[in-house]
PDB file of N, CA and C in Angstrom:
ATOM      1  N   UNK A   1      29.318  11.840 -12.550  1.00  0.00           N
ATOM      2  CA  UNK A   1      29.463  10.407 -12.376  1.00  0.00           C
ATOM      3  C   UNK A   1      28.075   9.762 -12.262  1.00  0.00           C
ATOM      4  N   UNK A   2      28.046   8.632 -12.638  1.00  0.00           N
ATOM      5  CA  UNK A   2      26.440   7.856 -12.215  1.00  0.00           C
ATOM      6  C   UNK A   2      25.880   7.869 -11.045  1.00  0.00           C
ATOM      7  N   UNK A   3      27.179   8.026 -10.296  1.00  0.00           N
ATOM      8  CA  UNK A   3      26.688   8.032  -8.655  1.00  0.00           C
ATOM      9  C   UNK A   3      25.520   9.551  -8.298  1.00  0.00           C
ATOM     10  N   UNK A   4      26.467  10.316  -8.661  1.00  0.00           N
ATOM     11  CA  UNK A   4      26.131  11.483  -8.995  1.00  0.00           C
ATOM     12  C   UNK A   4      24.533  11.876  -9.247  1.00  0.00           C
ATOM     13  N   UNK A   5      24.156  11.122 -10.568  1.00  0.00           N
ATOM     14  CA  UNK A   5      22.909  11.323 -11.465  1.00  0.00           C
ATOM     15  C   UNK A   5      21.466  10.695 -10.725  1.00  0.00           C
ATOM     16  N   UNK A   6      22.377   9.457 -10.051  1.00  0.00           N
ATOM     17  CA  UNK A   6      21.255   8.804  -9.415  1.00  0.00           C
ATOM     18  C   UNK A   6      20.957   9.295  -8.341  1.00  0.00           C
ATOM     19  N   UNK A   7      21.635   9.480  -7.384  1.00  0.00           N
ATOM     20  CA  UNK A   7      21.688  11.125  -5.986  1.00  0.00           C
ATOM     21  C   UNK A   7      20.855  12.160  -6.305  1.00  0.00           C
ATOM     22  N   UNK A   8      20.944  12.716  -7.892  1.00  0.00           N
ATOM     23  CA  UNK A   8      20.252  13.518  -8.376  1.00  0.00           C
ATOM     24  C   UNK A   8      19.169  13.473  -8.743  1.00  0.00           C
ATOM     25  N   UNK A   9      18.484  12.468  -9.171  1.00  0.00           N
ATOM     26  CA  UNK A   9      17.232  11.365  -9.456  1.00  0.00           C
ATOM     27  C   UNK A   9      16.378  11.547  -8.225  1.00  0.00           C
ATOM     28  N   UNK A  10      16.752  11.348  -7.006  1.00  0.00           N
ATOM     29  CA  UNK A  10      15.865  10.819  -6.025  1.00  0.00           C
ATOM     30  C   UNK A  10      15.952  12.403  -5.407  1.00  0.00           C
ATOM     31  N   UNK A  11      16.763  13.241  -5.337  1.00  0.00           N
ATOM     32  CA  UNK A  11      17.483  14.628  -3.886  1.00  0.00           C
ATOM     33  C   UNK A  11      16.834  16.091  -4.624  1.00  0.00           C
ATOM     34  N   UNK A  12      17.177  15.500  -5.917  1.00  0.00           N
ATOM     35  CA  UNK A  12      17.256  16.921  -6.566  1.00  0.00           C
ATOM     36  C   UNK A  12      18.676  17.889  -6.688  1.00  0.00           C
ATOM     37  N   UNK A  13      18.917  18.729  -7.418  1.00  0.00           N
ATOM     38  CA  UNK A  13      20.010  19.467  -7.424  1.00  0.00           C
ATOM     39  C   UNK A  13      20.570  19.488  -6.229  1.00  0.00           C
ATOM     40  N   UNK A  14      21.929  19.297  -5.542  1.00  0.00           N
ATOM     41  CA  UNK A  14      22.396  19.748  -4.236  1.00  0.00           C
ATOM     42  C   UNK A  14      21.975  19.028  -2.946  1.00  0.00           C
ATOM     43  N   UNK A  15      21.376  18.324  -3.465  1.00  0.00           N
ATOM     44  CA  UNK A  15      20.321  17.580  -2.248  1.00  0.00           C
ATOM     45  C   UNK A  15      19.335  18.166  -1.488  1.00  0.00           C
ATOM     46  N   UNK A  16      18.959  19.340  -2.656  1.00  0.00           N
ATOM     47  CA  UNK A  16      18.065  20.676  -1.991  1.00  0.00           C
ATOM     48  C   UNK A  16      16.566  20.046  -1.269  1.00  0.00           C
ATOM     49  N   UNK A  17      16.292  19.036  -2.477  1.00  0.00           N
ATOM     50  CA  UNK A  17      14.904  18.139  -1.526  1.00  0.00           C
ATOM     51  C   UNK A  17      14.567  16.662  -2.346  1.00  0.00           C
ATOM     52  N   UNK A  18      13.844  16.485  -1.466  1.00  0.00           N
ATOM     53  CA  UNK A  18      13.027  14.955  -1.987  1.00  0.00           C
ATOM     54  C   UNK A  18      12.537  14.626  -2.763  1.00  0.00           C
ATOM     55  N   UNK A  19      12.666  14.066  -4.204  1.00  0.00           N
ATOM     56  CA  UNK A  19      11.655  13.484  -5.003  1.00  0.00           C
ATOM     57  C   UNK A  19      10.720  12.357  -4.457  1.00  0.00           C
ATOM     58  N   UNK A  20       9.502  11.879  -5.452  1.00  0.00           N
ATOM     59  CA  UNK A  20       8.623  10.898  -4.640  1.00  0.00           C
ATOM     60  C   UNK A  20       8.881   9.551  -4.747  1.00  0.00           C
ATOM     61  N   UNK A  21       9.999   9.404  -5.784  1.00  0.00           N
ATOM     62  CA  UNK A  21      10.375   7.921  -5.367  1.00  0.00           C
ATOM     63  C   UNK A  21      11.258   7.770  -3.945  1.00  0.00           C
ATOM     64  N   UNK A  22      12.127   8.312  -3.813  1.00  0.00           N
ATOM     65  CA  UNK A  22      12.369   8.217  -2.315  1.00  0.00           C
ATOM     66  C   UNK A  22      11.452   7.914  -1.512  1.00  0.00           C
ATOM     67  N   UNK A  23      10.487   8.423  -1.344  1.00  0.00           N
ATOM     68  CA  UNK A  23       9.516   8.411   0.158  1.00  0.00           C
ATOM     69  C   UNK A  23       8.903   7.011  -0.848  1.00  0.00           C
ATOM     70  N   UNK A  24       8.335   6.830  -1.527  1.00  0.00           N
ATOM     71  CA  UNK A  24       7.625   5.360  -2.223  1.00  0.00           C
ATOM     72  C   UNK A  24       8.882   4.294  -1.738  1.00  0.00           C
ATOM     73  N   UNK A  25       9.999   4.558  -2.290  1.00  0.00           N
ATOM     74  CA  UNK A  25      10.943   3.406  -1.940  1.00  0.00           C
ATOM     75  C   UNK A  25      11.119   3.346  -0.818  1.00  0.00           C
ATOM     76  N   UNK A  26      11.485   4.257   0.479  1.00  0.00           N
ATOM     77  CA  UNK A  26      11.343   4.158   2.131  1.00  0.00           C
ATOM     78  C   UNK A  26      10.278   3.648   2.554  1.00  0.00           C
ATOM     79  N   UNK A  27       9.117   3.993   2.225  1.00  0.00           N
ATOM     80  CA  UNK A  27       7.904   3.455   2.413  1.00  0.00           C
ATOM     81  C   UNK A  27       7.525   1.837   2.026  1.00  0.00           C
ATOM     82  N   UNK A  28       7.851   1.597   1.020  1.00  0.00           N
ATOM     83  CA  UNK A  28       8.406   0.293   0.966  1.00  0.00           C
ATOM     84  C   UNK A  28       8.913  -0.611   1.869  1.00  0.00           C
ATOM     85  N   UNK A  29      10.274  -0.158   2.028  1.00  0.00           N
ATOM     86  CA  UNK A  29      11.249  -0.452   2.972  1.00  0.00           C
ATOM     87  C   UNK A  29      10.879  -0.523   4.169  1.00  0.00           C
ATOM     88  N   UNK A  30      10.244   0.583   4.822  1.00  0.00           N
ATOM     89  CA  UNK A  30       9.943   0.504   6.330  1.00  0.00           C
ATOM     90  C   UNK A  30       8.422  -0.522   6.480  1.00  0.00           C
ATOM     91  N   UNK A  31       7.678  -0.802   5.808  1.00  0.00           N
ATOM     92  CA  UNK A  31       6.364  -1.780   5.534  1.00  0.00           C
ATOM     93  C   UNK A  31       6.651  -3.290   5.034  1.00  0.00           C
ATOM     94  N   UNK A  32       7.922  -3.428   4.234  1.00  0.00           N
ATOM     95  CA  UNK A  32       8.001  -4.772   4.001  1.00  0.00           C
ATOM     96  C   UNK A  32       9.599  -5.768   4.303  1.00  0.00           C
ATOM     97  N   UNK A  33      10.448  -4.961   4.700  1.00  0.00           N
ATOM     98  CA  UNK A  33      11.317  -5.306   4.895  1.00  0.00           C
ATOM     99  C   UNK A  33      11.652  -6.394   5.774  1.00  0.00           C
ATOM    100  N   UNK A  34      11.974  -7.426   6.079  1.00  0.00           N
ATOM    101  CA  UNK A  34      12.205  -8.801   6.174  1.00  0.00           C
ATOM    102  C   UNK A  34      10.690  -9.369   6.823  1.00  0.00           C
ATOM    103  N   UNK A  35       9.792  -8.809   5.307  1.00  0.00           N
ATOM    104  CA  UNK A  35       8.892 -10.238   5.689  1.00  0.00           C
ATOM    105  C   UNK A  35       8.919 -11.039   4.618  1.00  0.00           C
ATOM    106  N   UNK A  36       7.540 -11.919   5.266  1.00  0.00           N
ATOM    107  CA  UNK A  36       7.312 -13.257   5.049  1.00  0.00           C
ATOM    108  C   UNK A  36       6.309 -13.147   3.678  1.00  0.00           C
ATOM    109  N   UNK A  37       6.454 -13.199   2.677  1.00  0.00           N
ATOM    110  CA  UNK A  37       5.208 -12.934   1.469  1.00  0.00           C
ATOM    111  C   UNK A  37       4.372 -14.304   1.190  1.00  0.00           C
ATOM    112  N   UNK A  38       3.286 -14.205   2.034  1.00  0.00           N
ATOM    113  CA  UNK A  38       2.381 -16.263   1.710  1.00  0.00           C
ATOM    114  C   UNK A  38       1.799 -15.944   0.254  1.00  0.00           C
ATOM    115  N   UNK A  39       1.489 -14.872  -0.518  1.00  0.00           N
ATOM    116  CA  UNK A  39       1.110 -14.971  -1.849  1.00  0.00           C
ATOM    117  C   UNK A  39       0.591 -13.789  -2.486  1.00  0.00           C
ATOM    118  N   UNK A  40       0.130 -13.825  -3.217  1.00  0.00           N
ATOM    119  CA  UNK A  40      -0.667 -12.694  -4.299  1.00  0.00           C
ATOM    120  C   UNK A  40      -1.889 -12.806  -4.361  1.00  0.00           C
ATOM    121  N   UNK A  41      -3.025 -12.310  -4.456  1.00  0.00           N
ATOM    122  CA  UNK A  41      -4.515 -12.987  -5.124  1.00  0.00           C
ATOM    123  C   UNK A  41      -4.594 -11.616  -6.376  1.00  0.00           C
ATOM    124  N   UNK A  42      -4.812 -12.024  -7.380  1.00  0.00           N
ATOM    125  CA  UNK A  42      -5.589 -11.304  -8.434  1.00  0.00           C
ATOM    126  C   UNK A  42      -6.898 -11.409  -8.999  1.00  0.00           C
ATOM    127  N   UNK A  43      -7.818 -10.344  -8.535  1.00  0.00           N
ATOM    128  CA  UNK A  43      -9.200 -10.290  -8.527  1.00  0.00           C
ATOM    129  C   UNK A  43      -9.686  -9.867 -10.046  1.00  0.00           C
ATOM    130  N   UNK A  44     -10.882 -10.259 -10.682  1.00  0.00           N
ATOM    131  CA  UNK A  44     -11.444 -10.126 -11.808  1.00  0.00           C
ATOM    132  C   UNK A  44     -11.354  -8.066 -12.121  1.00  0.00           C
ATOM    133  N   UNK A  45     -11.460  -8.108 -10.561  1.00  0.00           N
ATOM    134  CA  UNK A  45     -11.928  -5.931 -10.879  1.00  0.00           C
ATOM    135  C   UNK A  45     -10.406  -5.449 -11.215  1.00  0.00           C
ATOM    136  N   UNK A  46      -9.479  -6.486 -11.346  1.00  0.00           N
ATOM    137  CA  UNK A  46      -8.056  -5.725 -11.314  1.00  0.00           C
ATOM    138  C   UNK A  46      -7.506  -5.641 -10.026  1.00  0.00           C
ATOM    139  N   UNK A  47      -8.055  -6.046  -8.863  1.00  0.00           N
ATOM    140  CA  UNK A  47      -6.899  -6.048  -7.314  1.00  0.00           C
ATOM    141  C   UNK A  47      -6.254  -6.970  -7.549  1.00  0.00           C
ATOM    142  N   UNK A  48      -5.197  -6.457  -6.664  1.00  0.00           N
ATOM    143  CA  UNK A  48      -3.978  -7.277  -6.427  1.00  0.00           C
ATOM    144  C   UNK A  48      -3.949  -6.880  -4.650  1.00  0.00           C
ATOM    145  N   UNK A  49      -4.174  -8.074  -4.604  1.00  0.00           N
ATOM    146  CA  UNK A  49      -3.655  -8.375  -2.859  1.00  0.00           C
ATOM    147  C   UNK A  49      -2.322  -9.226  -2.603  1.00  0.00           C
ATOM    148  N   UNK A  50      -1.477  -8.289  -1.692  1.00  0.00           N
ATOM    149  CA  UNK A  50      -0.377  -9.412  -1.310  1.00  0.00           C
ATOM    150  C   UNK A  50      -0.288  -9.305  -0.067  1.00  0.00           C
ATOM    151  N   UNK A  51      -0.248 -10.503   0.420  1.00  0.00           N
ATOM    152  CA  UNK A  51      -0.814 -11.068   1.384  1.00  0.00           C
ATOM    153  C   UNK A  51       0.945 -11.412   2.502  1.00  0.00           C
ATOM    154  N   UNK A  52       1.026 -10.774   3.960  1.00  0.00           N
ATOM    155  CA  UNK A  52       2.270 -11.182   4.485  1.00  0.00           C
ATOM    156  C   UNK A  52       1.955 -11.868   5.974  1.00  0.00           C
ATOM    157  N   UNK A  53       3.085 -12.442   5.914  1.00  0.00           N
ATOM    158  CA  UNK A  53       2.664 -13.666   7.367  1.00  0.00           C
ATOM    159  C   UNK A  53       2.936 -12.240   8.861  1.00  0.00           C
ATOM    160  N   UNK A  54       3.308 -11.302   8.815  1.00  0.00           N
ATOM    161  CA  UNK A  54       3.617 -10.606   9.636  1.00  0.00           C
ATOM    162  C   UNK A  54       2.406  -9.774   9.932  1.00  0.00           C
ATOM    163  N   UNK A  55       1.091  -9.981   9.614  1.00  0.00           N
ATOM    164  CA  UNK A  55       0.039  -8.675   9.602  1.00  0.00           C
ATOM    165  C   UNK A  55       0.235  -7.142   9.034  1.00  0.00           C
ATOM    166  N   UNK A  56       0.341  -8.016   7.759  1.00  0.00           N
ATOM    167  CA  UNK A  56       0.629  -7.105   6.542  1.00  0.00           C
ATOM    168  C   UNK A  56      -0.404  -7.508   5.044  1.00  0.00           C
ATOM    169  N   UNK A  57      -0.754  -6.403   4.665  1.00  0.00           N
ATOM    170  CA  UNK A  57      -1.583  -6.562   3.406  1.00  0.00           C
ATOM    171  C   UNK A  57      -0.925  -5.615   2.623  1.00  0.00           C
ATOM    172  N   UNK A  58      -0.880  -5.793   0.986  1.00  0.00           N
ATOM    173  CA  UNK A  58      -0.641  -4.888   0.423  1.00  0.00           C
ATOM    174  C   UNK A  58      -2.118  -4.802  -0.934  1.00  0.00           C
ATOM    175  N   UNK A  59      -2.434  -3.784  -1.384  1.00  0.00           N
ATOM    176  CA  UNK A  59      -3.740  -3.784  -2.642  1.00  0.00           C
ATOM    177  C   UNK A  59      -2.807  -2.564  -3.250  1.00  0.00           C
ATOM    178  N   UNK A  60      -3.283  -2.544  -4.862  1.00  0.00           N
ATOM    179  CA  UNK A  60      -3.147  -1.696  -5.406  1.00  0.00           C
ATOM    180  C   UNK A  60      -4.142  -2.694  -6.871  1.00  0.00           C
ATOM    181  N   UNK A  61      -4.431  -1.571  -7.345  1.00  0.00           N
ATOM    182  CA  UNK A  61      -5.516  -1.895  -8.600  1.00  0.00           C
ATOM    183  C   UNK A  61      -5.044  -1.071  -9.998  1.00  0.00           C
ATOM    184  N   UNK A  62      -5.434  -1.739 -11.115  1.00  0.00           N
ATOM    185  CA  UNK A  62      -4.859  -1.179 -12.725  1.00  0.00           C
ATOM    186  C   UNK A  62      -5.491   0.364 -12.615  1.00  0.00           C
ATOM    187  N   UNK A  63      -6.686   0.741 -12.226  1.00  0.00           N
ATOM    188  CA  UNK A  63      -7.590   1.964 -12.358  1.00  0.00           C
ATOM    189  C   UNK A  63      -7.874   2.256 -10.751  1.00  0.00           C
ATOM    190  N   UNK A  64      -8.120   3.672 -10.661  1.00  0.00           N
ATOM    191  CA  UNK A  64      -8.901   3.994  -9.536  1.00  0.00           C
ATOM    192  C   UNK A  64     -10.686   3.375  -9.635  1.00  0.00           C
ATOM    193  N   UNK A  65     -10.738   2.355  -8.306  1.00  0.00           N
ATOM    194  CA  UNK A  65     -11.638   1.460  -7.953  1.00  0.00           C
ATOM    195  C   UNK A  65     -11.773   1.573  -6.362  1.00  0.00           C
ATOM    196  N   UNK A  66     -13.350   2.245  -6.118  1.00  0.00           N
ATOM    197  CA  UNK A  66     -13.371   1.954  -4.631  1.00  0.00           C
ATOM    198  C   UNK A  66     -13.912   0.020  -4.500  1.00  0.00           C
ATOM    199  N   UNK A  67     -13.676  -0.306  -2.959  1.00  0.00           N
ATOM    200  CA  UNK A  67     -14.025  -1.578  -2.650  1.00  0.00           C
ATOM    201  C   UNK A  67     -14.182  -1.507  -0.918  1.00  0.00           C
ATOM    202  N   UNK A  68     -15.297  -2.312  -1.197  1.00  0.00           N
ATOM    203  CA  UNK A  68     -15.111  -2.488   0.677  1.00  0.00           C
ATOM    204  C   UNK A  68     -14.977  -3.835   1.109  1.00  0.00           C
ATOM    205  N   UNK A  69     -14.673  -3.596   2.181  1.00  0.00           N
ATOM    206  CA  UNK A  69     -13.419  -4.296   3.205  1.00  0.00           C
ATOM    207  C   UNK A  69     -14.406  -4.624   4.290  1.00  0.00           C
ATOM    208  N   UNK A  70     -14.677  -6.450   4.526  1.00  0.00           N
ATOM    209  CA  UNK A  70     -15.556  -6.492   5.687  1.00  0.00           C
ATOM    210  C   UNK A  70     -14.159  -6.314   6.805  1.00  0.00           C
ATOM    211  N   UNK A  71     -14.267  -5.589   8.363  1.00  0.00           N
ATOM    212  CA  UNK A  71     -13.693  -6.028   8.999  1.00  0.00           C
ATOM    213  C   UNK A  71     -14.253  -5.475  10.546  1.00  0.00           C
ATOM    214  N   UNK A  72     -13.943  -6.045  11.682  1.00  0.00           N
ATOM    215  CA  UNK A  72     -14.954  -5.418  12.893  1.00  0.00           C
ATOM    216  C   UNK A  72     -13.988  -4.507  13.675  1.00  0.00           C
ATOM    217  N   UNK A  73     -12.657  -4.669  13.377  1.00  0.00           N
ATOM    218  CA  UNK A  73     -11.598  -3.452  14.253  1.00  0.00           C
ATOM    219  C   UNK A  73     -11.057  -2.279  13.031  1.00  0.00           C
ATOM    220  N   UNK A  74     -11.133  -0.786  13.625  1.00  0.00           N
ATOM    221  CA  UNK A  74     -10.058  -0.413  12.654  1.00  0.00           C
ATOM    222  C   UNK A  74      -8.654  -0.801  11.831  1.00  0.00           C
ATOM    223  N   UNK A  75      -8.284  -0.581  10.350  1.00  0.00           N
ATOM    224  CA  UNK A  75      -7.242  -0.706   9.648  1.00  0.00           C
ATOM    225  C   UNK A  75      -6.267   0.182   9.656  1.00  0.00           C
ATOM    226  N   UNK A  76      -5.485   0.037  10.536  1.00  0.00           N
ATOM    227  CA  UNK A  76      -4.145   1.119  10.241  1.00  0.00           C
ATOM    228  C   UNK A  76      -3.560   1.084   8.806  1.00  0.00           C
ATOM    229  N   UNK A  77      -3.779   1.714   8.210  1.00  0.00           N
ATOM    230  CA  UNK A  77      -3.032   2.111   6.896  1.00  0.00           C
ATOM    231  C   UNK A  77      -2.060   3.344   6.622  1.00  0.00           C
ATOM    232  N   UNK A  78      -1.453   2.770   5.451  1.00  0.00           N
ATOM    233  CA  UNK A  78      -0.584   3.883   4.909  1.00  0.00           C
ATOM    234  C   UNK A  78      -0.208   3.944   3.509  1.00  0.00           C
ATOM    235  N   UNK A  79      -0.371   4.937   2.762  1.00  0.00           N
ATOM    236  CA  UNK A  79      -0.211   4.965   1.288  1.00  0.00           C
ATOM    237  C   UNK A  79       1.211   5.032   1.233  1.00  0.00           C
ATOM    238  N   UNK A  80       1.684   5.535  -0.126  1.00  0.00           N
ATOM    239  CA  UNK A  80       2.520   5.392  -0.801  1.00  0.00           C
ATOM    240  C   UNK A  80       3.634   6.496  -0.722  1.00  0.00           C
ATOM    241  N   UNK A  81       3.567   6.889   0.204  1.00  0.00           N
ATOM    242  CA  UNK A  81       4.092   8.352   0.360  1.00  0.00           C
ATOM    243  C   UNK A  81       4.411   7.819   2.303  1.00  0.00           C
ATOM    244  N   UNK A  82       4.041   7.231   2.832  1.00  0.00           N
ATOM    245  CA  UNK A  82       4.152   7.625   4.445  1.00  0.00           C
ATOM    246  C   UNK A  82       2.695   8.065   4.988  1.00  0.00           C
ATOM    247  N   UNK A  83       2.197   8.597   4.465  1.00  0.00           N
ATOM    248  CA  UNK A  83       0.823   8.795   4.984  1.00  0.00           C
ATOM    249  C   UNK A  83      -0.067   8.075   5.777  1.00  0.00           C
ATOM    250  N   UNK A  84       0.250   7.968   6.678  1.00  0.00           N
ATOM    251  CA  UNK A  84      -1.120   7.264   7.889  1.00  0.00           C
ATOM    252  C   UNK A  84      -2.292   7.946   7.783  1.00  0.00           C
ATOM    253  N   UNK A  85      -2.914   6.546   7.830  1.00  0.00           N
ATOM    254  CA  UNK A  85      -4.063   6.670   8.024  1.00  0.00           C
ATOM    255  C   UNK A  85      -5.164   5.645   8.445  1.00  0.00           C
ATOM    256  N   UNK A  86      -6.271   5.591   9.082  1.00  0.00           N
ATOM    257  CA  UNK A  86      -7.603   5.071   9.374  1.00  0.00           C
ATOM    258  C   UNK A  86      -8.657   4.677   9.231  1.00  0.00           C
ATOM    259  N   UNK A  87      -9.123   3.306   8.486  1.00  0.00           N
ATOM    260  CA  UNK A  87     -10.101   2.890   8.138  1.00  0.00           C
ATOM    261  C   UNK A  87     -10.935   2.510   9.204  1.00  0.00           C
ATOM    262  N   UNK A  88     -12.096   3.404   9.870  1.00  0.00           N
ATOM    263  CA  UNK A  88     -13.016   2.980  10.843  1.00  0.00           C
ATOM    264  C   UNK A  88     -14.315   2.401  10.229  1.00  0.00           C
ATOM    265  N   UNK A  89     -14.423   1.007  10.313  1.00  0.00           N
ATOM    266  CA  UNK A  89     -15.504   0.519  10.086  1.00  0.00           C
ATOM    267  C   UNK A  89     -17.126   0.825  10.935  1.00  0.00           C
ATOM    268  N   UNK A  90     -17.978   0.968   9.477  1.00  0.00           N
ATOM    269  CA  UNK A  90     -19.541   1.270  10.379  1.00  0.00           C
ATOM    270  C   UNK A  90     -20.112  -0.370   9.808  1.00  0.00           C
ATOM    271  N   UNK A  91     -20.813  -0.763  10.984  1.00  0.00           N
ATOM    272  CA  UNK A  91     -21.682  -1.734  10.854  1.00  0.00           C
ATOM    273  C   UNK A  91     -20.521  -2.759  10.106  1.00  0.00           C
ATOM    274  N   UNK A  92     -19.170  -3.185  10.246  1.00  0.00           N
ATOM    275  CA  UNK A  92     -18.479  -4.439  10.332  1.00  0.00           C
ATOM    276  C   UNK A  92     -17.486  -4.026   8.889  1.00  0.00           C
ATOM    277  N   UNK A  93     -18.081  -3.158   7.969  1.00  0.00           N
ATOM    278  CA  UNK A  93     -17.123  -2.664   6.403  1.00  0.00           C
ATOM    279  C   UNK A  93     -16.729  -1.463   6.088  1.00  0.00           C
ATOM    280  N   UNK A  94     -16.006  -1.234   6.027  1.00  0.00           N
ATOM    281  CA  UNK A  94     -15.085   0.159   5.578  1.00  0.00           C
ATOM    282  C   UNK A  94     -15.383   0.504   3.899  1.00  0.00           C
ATOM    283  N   UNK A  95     -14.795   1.492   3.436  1.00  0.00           N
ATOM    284  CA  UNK A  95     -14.779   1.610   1.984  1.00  0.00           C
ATOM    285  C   UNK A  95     -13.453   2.054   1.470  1.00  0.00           C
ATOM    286  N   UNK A  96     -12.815   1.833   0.731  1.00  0.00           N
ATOM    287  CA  UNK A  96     -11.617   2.361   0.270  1.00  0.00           C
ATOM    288  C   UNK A  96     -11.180   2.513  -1.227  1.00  0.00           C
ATOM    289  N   UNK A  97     -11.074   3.385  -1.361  1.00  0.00           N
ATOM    290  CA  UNK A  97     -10.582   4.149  -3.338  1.00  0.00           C
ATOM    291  C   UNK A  97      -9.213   3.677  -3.520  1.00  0.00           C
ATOM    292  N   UNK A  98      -9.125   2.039  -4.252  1.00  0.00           N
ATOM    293  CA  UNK A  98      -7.535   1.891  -4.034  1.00  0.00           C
ATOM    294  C   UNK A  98      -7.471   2.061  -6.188  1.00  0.00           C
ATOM    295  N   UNK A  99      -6.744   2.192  -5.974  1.00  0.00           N
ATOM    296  CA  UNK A  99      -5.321   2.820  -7.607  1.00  0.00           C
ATOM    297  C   UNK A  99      -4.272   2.131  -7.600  1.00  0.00           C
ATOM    298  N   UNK A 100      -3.664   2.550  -8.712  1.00  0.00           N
ATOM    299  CA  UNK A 100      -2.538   2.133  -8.640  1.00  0.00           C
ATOM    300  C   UNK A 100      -0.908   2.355  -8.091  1.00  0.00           C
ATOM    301  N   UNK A 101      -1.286   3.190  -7.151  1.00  0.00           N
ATOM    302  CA  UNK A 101      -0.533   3.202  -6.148  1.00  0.00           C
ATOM    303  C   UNK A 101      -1.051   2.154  -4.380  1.00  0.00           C
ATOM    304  N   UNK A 102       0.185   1.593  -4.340  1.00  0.00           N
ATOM    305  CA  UNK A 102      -0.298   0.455  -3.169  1.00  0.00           C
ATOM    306  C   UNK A 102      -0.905   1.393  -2.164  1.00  0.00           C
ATOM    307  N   UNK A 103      -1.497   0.863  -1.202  1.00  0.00           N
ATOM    308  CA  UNK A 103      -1.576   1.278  -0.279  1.00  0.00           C
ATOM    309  C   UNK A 103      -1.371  -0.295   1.262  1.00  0.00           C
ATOM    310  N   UNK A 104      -0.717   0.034   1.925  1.00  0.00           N
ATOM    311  CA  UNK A 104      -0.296  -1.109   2.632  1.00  0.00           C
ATOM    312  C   UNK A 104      -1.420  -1.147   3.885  1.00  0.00           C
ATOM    313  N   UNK A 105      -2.088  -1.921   4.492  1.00  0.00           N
ATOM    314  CA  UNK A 105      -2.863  -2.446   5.427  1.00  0.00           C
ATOM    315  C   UNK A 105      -1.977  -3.050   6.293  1.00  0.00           C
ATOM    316  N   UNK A 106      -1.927  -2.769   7.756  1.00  0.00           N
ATOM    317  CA  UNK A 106      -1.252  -3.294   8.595  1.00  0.00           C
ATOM    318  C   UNK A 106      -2.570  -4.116   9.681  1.00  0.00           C
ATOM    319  N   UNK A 107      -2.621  -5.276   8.470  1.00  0.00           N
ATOM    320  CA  UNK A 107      -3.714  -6.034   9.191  1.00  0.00           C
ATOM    321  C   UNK A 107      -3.272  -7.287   8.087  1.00  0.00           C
ATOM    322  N   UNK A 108      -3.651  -8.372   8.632  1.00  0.00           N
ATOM    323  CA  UNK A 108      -3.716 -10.079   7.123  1.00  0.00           C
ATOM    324  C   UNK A 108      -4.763 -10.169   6.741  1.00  0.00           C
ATOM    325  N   UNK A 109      -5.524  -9.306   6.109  1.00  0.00           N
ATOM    326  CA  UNK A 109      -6.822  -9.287   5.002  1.00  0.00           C
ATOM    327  C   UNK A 109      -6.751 -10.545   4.156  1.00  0.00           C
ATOM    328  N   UNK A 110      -7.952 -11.187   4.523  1.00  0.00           N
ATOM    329  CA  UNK A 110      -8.045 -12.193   3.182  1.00  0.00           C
ATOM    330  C   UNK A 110      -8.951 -11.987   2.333  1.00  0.00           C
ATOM    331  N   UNK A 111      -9.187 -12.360   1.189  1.00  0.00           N
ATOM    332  CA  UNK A 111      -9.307 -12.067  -0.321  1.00  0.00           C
ATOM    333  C   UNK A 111     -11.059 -12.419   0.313  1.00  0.00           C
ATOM    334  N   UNK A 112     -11.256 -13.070   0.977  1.00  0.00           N
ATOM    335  CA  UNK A 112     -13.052 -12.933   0.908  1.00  0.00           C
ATOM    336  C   UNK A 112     -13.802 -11.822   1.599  1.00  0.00           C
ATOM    337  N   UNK A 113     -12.538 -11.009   2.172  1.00  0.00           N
ATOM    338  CA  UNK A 113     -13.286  -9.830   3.146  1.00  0.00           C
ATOM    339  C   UNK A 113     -13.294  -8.381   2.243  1.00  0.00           C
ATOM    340  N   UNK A 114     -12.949  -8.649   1.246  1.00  0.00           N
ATOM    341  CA  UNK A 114     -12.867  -7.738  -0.140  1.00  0.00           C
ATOM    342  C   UNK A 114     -13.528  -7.724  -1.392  1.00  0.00           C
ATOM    343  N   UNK A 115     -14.419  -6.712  -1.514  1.00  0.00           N
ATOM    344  CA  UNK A 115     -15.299  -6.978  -2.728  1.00  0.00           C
ATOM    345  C   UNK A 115     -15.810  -5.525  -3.397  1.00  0.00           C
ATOM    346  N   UNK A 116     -15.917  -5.389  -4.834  1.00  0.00           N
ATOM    347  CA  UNK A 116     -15.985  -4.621  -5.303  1.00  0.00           C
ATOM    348  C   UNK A 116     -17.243  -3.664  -5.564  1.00  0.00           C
ATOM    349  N   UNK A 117     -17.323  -2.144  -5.515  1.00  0.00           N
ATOM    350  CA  UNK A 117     -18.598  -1.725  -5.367  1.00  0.00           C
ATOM    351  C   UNK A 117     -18.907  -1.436  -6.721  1.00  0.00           C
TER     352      UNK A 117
END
């Protein structure tokens, strides 16, 4: 049945294990789910920032592109998978290798604290 195929899509045979759209689509889900989206910015290097009223950022870029990030507190982050993780800034900027897989910022980054190396 379709039900079936699509179960099978995300579980694998039997529901033996996880494919990676599952954890991308949960990950999703648990990072954006009933917010507020104030906009998009699209940068000349290819970022895409989306920007949420809840202290939420999202980036993802056409190519793997590092960029740094002015900011004076650590960035709780998390990729695309669930993965936490820690941007500790030295001297006020971080650096980060973003792709085209998002990676979500649990901070409201604005588009001037971002610039390309």
């Amino acid at each position: 049945s379709m039900s079936n195929r699509w179960f099978h899509g995300f579980v694998g045979p039997n529901a033996e294990f996880l494919k990676a759209p599952y954890y991308a689509a949960s990950t999703a889900i648990k990072n954006l789910d009933f917010k507020t989206c104030l906009g998009q910015e699209r940068f000349e290097s290819g970022l895409v920032l989306t920007r949420y009223k809840e202290d939420m950022s999202v980036l993802w870029n056409h190519t793997d592109h590092m960029f740094k990030i002015q900011t004076m507190t650590p960035l709780q982050c998390e990729d695309i998978y669930g993965n936490e993780f820690t941007l500790n800034p030295i001297n006020g900027t971080t650096t980060l290798l973003i792709g085209e897989d998002p990676i979500y910022v649990k901070s409201l980054l604005s588009p001037n604290q971002i610039t390309s190396l």
